[in-house]
Protein backbone atom coordinates (compact mmCIF):
# COMPACT_ATOMS: atom_id res chain seq x y z
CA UNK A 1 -14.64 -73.33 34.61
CA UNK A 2 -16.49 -71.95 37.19
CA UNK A 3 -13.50 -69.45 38.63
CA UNK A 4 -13.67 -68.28 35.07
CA UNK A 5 -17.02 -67.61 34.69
CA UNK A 6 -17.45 -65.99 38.27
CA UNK A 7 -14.22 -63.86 37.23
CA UNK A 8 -16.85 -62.04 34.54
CA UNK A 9 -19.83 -61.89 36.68
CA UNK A 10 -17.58 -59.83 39.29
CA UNK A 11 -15.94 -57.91 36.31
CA UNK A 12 -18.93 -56.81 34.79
CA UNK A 13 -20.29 -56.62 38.99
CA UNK A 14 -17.51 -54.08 39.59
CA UNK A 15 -16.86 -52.25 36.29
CA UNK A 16 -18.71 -48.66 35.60
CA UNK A 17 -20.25 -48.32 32.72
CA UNK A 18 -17.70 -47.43 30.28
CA UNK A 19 -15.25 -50.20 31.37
CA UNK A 20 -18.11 -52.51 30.35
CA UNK A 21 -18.61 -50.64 26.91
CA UNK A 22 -14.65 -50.72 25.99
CA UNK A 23 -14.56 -54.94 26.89
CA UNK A 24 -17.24 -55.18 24.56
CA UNK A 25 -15.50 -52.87 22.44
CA UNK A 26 -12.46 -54.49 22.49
CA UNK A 27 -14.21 -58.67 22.17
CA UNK A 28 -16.10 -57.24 19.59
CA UNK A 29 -13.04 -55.42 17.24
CA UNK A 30 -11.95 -58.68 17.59
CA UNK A 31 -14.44 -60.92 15.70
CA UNK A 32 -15.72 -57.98 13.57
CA UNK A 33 -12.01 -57.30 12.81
CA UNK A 34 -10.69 -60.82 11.62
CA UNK A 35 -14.27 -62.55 10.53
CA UNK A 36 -15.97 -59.48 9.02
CA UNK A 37 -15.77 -60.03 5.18
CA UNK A 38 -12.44 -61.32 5.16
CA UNK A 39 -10.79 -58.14 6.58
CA UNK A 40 -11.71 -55.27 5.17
CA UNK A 41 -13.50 -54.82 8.69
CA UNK A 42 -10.04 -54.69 10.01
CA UNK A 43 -9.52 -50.91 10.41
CA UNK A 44 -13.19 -50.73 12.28
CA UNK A 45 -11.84 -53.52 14.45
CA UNK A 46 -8.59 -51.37 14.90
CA UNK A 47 -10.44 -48.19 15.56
CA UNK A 48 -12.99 -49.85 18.20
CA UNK A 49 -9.71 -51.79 20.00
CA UNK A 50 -8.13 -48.43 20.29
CA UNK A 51 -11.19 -46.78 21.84
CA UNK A 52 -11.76 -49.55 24.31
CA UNK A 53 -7.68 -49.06 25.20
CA UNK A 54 -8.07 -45.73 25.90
CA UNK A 55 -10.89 -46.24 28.11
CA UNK A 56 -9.03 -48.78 29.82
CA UNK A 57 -5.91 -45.79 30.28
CA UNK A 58 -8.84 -43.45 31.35
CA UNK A 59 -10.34 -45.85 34.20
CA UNK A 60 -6.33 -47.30 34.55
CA UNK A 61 -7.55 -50.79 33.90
CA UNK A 62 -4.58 -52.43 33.25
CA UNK A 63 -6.21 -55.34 32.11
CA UNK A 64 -8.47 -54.28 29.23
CA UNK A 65 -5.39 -51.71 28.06
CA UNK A 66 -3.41 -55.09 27.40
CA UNK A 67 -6.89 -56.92 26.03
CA UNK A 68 -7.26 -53.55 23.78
CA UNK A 69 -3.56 -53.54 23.05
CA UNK A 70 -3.10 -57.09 22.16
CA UNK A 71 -5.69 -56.98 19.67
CA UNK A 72 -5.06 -53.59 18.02
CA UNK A 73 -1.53 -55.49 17.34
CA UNK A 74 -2.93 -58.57 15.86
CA UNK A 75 -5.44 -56.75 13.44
CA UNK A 76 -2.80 -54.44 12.11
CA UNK A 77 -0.82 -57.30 11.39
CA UNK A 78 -3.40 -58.79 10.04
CA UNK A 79 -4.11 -55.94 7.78
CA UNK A 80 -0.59 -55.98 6.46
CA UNK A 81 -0.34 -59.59 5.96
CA UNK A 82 -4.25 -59.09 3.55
CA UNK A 83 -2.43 -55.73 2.46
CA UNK A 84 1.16 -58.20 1.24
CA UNK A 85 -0.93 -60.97 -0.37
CA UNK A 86 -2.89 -58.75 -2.49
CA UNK A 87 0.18 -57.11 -3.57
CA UNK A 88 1.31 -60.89 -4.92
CA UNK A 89 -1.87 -61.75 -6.19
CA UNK A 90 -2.04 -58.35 -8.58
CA UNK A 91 1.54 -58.27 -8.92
CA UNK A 92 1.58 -61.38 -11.85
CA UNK A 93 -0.64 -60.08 -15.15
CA UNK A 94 -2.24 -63.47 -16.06
C-alpha cells in the first residue's frame, strides 16, 4: 500500500502542471461520467477524458493517454448501453 501511495506523491512530485490537471481530468470524467445523474453526465465525462488524453499525447505520457483512453471507451459504451435500454423501455406503448 505504501509503493502505491508513494507512486502518486512522486507522480504528482514530477508532473508539470498540466499533466496534473488532465489526471484529475481524466479520475474525475470518470465518476462524473458513470455516477452523475445516472449518465446523462456521460458526454462531459467523455469530453473531459479526451482532453486529459490529449494532454497526455502533448506531454507523451503514455500512462495517462491509456488512463484517458480506457475511460473515454468505457463511458461511450456506457452511453450506448443507457442510449439501447431507453430505446426498449419507449419502444412498448403501455
Amino acid at each position: 500500500m505504501s509503493e502505491e501511495n508513494n507512486s502518486w506523491e512522486q507522480f504528482f512530485k514530477n508532473a508539470s502542471p498540466a499533466e496534473k490537471v488532465a489526471a484529475i481530468l481524466i479520475i474525475f470524467s470518470f465518476f462524473a461520467g458513470t455516477f452523475g445523474l445516472t449518465g446523462d453526465f456521460a458526454i462531459v465525462g467523455v469530453i473531459m477524458a479526451g482532453l486529459g488524453t490529449i494532454i497526455g499525447l502533448i506531454k507523451k505520457n503514455w500512462a495517462l493517454v491509456v488512463m484517458g483512453a480506457i475511460d473515454v471507451y468505457y463511458l461511450l459504451e456506457y452511453m450506448n448501453d443507457i442510449a439501447e435500454i431507453n430505446d426498449i423501455m419507449n419502444s412498448y406503448p403501455y
